[in-house]
C-alpha atoms as a PDB file:
ATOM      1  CA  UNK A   1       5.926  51.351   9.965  1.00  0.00           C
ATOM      2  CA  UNK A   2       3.601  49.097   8.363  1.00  0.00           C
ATOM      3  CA  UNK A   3       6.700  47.062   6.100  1.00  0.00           C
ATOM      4  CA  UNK A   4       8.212  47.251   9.954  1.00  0.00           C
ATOM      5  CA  UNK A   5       5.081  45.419  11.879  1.00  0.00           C
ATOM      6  CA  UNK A   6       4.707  43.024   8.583  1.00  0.00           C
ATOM      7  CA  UNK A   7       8.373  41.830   9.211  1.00  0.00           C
ATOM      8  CA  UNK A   8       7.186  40.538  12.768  1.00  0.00           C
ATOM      9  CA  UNK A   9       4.429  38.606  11.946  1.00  0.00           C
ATOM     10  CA  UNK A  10       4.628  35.357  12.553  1.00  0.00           C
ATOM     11  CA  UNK A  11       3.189  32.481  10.857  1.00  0.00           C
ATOM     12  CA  UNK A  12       2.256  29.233  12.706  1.00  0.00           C
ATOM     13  CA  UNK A  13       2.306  25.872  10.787  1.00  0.00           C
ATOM     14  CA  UNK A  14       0.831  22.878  11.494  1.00  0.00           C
ATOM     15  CA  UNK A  15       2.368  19.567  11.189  1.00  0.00           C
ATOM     16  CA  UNK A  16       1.115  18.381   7.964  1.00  0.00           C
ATOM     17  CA  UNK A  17       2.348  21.828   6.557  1.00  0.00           C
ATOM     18  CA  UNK A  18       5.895  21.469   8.359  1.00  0.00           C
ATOM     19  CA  UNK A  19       5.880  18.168   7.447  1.00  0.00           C
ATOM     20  CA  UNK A  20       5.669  19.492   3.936  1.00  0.00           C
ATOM     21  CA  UNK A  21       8.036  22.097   4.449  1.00  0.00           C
ATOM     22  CA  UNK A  22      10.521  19.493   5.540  1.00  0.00           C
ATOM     23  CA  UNK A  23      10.438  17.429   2.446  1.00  0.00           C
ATOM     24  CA  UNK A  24      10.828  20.843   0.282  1.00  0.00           C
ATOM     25  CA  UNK A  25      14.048  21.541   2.178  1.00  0.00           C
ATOM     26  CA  UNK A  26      15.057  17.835   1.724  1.00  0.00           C
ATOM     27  CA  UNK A  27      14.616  18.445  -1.923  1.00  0.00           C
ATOM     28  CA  UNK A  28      16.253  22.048  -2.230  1.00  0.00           C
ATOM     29  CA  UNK A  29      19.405  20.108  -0.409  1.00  0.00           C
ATOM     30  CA  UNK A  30      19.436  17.607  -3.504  1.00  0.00           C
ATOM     31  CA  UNK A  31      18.655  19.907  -6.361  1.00  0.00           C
ATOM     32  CA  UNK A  32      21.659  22.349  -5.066  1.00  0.00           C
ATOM     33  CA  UNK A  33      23.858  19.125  -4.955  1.00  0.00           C
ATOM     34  CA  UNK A  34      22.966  18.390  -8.748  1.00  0.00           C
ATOM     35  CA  UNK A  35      19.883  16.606 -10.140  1.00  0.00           C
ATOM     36  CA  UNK A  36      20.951  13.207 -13.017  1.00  0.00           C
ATOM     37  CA  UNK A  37      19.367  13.842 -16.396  1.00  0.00           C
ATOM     38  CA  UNK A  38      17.894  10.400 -16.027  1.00  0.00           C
ATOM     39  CA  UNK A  39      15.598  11.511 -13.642  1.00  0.00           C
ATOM     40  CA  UNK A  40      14.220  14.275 -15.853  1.00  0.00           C
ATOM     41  CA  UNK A  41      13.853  12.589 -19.060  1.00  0.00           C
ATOM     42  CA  UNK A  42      11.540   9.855 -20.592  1.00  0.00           C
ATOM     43  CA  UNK A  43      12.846   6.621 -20.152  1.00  0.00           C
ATOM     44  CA  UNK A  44      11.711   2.862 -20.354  1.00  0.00           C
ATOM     45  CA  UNK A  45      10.778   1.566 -17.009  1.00  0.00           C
ATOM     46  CA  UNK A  46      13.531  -0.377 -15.463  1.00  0.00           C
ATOM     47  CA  UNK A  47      11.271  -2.205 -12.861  1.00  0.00           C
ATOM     48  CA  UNK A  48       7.585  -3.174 -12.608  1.00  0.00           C
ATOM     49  CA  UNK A  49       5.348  -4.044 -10.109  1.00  0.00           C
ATOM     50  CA  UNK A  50       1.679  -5.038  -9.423  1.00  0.00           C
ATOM     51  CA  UNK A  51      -0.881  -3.731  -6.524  1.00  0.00           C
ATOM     52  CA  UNK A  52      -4.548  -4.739  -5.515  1.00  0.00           C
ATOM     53  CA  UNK A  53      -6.603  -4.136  -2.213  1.00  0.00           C
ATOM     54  CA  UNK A  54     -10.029  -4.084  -0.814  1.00  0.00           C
ATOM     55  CA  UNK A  55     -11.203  -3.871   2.585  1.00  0.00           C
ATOM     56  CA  UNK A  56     -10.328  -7.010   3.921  1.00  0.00           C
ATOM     57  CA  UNK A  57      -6.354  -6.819   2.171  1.00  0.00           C
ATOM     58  CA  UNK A  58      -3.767  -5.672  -0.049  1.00  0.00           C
ATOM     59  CA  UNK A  59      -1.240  -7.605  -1.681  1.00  0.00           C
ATOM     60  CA  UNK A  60       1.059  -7.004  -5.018  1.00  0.00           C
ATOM     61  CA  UNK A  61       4.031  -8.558  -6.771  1.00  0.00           C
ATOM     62  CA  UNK A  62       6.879  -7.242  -8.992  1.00  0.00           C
ATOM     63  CA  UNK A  63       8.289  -8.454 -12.553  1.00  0.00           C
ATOM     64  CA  UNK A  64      11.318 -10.292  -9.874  1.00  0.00           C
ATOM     65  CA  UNK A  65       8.430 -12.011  -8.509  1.00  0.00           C
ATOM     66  CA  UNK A  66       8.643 -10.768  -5.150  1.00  0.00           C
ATOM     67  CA  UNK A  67       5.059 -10.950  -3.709  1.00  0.00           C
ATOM     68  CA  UNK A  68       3.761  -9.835  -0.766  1.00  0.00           C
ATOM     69  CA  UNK A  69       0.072  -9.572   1.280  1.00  0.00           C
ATOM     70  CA  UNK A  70      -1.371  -7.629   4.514  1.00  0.00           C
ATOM     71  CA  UNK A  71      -4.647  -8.256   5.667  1.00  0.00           C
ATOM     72  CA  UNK A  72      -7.130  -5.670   7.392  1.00  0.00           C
ATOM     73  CA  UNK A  73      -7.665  -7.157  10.631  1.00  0.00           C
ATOM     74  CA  UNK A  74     -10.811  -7.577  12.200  1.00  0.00           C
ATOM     75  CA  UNK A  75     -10.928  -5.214  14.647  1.00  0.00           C
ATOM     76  CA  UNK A  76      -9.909  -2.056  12.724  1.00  0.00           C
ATOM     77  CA  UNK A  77     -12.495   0.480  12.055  1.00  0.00           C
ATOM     78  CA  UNK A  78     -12.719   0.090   8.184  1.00  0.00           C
ATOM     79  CA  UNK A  79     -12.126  -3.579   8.073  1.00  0.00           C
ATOM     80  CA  UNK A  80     -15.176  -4.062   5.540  1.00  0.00           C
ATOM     81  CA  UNK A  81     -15.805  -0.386   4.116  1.00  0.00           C
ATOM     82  CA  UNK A  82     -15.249   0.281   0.729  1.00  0.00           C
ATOM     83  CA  UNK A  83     -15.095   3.654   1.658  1.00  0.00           C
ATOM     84  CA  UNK A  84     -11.379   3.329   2.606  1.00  0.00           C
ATOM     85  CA  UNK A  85     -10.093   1.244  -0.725  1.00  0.00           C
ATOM     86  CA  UNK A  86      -8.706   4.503  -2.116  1.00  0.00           C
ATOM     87  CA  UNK A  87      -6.373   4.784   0.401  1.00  0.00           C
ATOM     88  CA  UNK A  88      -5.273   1.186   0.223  1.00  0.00           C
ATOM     89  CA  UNK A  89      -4.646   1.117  -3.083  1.00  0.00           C
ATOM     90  CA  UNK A  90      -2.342   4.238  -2.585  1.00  0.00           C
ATOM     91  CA  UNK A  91      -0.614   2.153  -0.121  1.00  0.00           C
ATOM     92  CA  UNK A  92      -0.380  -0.739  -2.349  1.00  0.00           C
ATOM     93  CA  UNK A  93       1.392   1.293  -4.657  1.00  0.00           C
ATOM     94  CA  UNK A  94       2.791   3.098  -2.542  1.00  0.00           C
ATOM     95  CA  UNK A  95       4.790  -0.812  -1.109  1.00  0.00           C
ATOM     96  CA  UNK A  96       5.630  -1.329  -4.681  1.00  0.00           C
ATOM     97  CA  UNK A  97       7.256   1.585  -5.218  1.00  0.00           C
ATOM     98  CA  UNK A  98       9.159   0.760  -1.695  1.00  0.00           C
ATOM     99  CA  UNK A  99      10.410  -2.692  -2.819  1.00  0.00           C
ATOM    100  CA  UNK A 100      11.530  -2.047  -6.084  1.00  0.00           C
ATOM    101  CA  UNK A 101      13.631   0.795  -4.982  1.00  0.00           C
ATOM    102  CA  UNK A 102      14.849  -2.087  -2.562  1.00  0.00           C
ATOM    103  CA  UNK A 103      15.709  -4.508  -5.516  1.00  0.00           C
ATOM    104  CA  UNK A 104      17.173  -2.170  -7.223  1.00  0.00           C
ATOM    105  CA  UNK A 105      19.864  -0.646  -4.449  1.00  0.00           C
ATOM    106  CA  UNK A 106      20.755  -4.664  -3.774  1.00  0.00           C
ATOM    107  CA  UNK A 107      21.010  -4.881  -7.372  1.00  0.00           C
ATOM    108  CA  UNK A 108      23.492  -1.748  -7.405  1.00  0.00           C
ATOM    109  CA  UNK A 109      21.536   0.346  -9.975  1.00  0.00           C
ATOM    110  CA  UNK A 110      21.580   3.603 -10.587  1.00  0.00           C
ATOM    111  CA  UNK A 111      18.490   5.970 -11.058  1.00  0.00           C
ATOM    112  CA  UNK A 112      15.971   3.262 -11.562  1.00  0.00           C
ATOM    113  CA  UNK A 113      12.932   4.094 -13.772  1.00  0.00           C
ATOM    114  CA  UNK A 114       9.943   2.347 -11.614  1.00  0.00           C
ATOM    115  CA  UNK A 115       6.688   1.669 -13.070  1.00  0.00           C
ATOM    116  CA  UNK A 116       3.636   1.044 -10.709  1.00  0.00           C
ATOM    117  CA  UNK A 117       0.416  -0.622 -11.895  1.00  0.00           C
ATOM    118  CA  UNK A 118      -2.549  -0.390 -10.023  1.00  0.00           C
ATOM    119  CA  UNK A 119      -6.725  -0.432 -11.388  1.00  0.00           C
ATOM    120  CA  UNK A 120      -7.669   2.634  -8.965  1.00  0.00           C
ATOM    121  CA  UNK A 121      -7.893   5.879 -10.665  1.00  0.00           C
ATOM    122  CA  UNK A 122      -7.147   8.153  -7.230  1.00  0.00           C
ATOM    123  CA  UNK A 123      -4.167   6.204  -6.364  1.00  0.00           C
ATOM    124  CA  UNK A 124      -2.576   6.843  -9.372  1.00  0.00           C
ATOM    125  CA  UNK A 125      -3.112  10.043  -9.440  1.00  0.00           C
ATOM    126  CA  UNK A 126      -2.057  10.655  -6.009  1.00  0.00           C
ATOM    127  CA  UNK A 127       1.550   9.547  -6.700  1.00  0.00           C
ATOM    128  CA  UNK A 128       2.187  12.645  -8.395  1.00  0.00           C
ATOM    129  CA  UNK A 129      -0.864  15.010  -7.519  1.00  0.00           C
ATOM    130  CA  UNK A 130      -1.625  14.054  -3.616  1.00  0.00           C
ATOM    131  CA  UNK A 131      -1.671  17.694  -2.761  1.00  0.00           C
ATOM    132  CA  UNK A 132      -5.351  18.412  -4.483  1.00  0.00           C
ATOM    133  CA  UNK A 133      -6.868  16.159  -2.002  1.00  0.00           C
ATOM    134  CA  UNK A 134      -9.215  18.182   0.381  1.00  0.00           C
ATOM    135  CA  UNK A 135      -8.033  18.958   3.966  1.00  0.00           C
ATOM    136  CA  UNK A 136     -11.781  17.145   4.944  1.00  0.00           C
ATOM    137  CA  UNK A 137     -11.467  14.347   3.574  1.00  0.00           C
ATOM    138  CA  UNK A 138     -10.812  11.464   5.876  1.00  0.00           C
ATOM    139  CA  UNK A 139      -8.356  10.239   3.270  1.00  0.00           C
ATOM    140  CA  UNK A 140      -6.122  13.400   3.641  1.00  0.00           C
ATOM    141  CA  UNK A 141      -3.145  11.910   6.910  1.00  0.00           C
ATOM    142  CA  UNK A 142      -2.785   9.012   5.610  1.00  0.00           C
ATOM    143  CA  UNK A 143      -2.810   9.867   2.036  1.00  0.00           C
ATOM    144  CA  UNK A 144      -0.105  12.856   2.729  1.00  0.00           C
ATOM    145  CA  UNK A 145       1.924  10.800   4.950  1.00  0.00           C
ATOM    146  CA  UNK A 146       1.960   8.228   1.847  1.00  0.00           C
ATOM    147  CA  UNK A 147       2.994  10.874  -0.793  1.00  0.00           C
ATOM    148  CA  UNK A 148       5.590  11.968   1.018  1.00  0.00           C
ATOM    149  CA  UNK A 149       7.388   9.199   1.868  1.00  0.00           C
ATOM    150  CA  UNK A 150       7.347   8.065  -1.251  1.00  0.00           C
ATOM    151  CA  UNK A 151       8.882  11.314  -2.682  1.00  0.00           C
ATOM    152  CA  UNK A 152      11.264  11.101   0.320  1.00  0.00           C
ATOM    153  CA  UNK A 153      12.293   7.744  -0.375  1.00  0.00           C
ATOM    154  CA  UNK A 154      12.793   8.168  -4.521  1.00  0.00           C
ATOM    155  CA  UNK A 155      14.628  11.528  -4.130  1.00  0.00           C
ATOM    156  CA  UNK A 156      17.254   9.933  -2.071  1.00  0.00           C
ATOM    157  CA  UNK A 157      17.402   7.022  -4.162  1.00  0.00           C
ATOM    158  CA  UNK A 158      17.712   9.220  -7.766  1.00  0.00           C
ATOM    159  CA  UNK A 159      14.674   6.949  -8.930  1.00  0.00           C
ATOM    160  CA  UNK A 160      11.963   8.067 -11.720  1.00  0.00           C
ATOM    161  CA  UNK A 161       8.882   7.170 -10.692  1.00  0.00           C
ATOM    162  CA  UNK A 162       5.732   6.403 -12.615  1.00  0.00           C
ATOM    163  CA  UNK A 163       2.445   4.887 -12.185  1.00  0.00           C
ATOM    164  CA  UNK A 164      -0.395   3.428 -14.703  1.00  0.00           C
ATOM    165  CA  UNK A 165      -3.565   2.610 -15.023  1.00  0.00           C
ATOM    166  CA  UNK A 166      -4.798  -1.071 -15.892  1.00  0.00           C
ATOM    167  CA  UNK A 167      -8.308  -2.903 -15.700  1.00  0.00           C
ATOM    168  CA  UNK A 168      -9.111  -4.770 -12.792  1.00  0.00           C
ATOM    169  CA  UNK A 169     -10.138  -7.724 -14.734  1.00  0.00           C
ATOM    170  CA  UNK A 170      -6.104  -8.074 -16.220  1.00  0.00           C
ATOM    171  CA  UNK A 171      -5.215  -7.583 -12.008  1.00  0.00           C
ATOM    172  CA  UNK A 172      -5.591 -11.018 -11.533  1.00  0.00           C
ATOM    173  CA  UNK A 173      -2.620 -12.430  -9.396  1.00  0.00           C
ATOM    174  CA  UNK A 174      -2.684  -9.168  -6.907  1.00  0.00           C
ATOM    175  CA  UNK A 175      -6.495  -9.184  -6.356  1.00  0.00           C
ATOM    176  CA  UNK A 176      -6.228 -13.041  -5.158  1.00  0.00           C
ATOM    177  CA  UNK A 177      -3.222 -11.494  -3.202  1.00  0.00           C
ATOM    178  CA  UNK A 178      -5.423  -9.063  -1.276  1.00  0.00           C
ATOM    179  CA  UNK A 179      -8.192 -11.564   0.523  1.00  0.00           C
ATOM    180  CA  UNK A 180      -8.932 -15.019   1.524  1.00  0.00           C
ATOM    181  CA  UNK A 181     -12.018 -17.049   2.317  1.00  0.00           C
ATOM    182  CA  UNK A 182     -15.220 -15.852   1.569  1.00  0.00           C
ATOM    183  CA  UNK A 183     -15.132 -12.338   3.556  1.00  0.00           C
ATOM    184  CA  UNK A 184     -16.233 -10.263  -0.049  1.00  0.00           C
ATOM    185  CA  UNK A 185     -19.275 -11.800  -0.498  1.00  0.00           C
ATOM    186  CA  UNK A 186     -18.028 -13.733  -3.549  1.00  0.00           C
ATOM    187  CA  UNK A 187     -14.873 -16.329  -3.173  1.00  0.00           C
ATOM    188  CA  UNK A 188     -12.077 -17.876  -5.347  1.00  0.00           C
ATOM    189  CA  UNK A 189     -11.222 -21.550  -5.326  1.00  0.00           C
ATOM    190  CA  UNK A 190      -7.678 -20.971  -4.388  1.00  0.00           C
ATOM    191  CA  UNK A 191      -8.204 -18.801  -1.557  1.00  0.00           C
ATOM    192  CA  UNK A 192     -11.412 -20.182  -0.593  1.00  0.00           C
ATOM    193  CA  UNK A 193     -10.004 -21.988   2.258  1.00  0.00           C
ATOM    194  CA  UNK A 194      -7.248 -19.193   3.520  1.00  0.00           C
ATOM    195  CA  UNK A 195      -4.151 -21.068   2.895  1.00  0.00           C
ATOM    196  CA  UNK A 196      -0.668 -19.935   4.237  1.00  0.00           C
ATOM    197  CA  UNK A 197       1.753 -17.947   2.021  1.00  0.00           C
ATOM    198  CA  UNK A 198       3.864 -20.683   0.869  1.00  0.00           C
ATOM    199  CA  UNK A 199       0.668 -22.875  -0.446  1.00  0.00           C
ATOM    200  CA  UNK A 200      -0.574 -20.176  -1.851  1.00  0.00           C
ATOM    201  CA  UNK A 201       2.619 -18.994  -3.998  1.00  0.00           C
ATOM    202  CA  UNK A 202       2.128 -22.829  -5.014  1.00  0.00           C
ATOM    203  CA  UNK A 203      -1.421 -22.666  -6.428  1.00  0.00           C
ATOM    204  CA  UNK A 204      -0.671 -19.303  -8.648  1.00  0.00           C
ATOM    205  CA  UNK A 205       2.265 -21.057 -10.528  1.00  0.00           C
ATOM    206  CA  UNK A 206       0.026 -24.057 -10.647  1.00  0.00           C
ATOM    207  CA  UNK A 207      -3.126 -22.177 -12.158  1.00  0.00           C
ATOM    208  CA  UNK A 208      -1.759 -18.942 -12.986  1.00  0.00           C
ATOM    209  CA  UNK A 209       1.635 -19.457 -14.419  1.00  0.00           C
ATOM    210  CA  UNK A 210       1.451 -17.608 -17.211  1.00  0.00           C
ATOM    211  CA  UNK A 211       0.771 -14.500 -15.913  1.00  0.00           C
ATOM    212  CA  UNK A 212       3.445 -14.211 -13.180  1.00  0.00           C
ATOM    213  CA  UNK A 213       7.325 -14.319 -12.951  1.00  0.00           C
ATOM    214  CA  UNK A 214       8.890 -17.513 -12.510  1.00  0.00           C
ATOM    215  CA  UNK A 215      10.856 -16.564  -9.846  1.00  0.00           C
ATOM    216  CA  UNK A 216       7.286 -15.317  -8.298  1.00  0.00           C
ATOM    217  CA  UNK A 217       7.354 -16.013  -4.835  1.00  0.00           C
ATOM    218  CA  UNK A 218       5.041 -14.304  -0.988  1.00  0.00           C
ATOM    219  CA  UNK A 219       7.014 -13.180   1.372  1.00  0.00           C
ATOM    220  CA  UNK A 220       6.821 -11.190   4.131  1.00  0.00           C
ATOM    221  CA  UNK A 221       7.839  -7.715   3.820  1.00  0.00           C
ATOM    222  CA  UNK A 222      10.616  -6.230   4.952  1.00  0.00           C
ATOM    223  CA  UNK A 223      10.589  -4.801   8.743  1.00  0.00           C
ATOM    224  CA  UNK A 224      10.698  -1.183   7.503  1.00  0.00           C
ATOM    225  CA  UNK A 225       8.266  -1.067   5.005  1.00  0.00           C
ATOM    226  CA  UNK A 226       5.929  -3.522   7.113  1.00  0.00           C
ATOM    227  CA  UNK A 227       6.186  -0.658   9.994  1.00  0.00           C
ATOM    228  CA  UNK A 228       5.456   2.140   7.109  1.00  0.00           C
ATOM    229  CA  UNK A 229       2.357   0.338   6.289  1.00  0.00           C
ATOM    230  CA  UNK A 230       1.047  -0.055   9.491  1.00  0.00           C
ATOM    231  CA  UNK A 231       1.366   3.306  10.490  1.00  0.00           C
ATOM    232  CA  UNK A 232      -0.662   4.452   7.219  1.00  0.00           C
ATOM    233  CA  UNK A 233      -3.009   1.866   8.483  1.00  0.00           C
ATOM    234  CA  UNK A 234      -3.201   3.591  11.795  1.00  0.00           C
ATOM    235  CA  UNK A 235      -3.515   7.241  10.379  1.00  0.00           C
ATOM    236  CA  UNK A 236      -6.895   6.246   8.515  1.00  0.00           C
ATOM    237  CA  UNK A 237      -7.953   4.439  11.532  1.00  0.00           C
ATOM    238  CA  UNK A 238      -8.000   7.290  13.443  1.00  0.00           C
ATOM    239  CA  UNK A 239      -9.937   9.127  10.706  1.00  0.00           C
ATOM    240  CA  UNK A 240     -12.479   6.935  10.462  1.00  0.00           C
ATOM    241  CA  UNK A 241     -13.266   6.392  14.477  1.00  0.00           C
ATOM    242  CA  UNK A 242     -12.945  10.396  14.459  1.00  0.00           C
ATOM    243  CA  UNK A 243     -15.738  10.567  12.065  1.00  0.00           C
ATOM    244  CA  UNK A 244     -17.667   7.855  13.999  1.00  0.00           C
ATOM    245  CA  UNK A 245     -17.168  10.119  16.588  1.00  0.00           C
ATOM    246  CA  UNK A 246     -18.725  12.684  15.101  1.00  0.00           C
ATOM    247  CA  UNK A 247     -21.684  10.896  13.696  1.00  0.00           C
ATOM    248  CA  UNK A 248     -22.768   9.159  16.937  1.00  0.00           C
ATOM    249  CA  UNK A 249     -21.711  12.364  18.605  1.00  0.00           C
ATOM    250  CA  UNK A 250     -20.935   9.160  21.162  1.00  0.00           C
ATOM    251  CA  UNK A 251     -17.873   7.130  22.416  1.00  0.00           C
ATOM    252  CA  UNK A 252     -17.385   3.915  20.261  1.00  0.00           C
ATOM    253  CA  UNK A 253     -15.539   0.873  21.451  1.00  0.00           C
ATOM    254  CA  UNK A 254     -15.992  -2.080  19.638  1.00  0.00           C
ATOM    255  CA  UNK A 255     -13.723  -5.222  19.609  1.00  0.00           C
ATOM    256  CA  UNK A 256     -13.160  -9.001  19.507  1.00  0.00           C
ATOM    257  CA  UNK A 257     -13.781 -10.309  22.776  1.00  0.00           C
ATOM    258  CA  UNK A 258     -13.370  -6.933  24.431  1.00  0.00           C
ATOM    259  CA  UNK A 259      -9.959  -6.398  23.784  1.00  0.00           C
ATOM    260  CA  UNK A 260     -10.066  -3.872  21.515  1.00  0.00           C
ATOM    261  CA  UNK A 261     -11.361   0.133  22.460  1.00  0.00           C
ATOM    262  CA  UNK A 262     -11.389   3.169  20.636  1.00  0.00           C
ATOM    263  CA  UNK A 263     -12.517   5.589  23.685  1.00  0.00           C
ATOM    264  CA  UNK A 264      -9.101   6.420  23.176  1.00  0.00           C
ATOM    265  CA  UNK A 265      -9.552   7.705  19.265  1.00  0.00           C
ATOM    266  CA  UNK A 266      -6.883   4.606  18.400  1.00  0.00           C
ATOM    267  CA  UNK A 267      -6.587   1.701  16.972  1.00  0.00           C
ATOM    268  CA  UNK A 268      -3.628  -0.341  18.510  1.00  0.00           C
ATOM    269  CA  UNK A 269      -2.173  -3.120  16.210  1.00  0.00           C
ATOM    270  CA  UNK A 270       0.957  -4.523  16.053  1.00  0.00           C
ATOM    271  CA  UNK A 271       2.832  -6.355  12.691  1.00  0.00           C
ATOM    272  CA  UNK A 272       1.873  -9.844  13.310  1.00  0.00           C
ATOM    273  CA  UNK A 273      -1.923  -8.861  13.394  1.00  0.00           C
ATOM    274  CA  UNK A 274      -1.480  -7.818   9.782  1.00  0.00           C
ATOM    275  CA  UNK A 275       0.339 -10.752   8.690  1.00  0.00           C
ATOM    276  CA  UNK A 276      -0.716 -13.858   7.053  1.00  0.00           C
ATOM    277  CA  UNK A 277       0.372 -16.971   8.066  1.00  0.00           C
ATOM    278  CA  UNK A 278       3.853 -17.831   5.893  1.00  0.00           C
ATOM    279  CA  UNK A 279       3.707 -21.523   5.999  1.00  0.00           C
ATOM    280  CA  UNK A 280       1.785 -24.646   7.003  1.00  0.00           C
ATOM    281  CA  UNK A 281       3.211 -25.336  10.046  1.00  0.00           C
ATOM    282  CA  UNK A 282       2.372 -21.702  11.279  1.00  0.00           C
ATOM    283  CA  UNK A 283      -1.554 -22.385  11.103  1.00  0.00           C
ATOM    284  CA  UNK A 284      -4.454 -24.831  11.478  1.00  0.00           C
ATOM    285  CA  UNK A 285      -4.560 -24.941   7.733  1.00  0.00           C
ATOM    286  CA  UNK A 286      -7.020 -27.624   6.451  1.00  0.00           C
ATOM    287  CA  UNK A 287      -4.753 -29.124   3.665  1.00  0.00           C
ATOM    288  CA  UNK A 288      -6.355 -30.574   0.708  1.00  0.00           C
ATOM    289  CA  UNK A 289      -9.430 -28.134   0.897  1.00  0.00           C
ATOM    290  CA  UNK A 290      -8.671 -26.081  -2.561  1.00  0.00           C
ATOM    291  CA  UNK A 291     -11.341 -26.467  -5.179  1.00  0.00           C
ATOM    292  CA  UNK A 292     -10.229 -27.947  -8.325  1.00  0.00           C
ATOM    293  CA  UNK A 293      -9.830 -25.001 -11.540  1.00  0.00           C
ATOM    294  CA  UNK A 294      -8.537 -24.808 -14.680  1.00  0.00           C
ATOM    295  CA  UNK A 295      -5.334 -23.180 -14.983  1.00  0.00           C
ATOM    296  CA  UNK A 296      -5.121 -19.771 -16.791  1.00  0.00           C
ATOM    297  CA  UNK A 297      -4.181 -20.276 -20.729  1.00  0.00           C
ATOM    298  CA  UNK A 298      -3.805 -17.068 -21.840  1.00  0.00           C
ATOM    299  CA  UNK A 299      -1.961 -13.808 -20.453  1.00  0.00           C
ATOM    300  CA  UNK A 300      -5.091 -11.446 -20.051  1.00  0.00           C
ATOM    301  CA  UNK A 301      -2.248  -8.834 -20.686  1.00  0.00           C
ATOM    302  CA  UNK A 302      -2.728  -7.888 -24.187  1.00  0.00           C
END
């Protein structure tokens, strides 16, 4: 009777555990289909890339010399707070490993071996060890909904991925990627006076040639992965004005110009507010305003 009543129990998920359940089954589907040995083995990294954030923006670059930036704006509820640069720099990594797997299905290859460089400890760890992170933490949504997709994406793409550590002071190029002006406190000639992608891309091969890609080039990114990182964005949003929440044990609403409320427990945003300006004609852009520096003469890679 008892193995009889144990056979009708049910067991109710929520939907970060079906969620997970969902990318085990995706992942049963392509181990019973066959796994490549290229996958399992140590291999040299076929494609690199870069990442860098803070709380004002993210931006990274890979050994092509695709670039790419976001900015935090304004009005989100960790615009500012260190507290969320973990999860930013997951994300950063988390776009690399996005657009390489893109270069490397235009470039027709076969299990790519991606390696990701970031200078945050938890991020790299997370790409391969997201599930220690405590249910609590306000870092857990978005960080799962990272990991996942991620695995999603490299499963179906037969890609090895891999991720490494590097001091900040070598990230150069992607920590000038991630803000502009002077909204950290302390400010870099180049982005001093928030220039548009296009003048910007100019100024790094001007003064920092030798430590990017020739072909190194900002765009903006693709529509897909754009969306993917705004909804990550969105996920610790609501985190943090849940914990605000909590703290004030009070309503918060808080905006530019009274546009913006989060009675409602989110933050709306849409792509452009996320998006820097791509060329000079696109902004009020003060031309001529960049400091005068001396270009970088030596790698800072060794």
């Amino acid at each position: 009777q008892q193995g009889s009543h144990a056979a009708r129990q049910t067991v109710r998920l929520n939907d970060e555990e079906v969620a997970d359940m969902t990318l085990w089954l995706e992942f049963l589907d392509l181990a019973r289909q066959g796994i490549s040995i290229n996958i399992l083995t140590v291999r040299t990294p076929t494609r690199m890339a870069w990442s860098d954030s803070c709380p004002f923006g993210l931006g990274g670059y890979s050994l092509k010399g695709r670039a790419w930036r976001i900015k935090i704006p304004h009005d989100c509820p960790f615009y500012g707070d260190d507290t969320a640069n973990n999860v930013l720099e997951f994300l950063g990594m988390a776009i690399s490993v996005m657009l390489l797997l893109k270069e490397a299905d235009e470039d027709h290859e076969r299990h790519p071996c991606i390696l990701v460089l970031g200078d945050n400890t938890s991020a790299v760890s997370w790409i391969f060890k997201s599930g220690r992170i405590s249910r609590k933490s306000r870092y857990y949504p978005a960080v799962k909904f990272i990991a996942r997709t991620v695995a999603s994406r490299a499963l179906h793409a037969g890609a090895q991925i891999c991720s490494q550590h590097l001091a900040g002071v070598t990230n150069i190029v992607a920590d000038i990627l991630s803000f502009e002006g002077d909204c950290r406190g302390t400010t870099n000639p180049i982005t001093i006076d928030c220039p548009p992608d296009d003048v910007l891309t100019e100024r790094i091969h001007e003064f920092y040639s030798q430590v990017v890609p020739s072909g190194f080039k900002i765009r903006r990114l693709p529509n897909e992965i754009e969306s993917f990182a705004l909804s990550v964005m969105q996920l610790a949003a609501r985190s943090w004005i849940q914990k605000a929440k909590r703290l004030s044990r009070r309503e918060t609403g808080l905006g530019e110009d009274g546009l913006v409320s989060w009675t409602s427990g989110e933050w709306s945003a849409t792509p452009s507010s996320i998006r820097f300006p791509a060329q000079r004609k696109d902004c009020s852009w003060p031309e001529g305003s960049c400091l005068t520096i001396e270009p970088l003469t030596s790698t800072h890679r060794e």
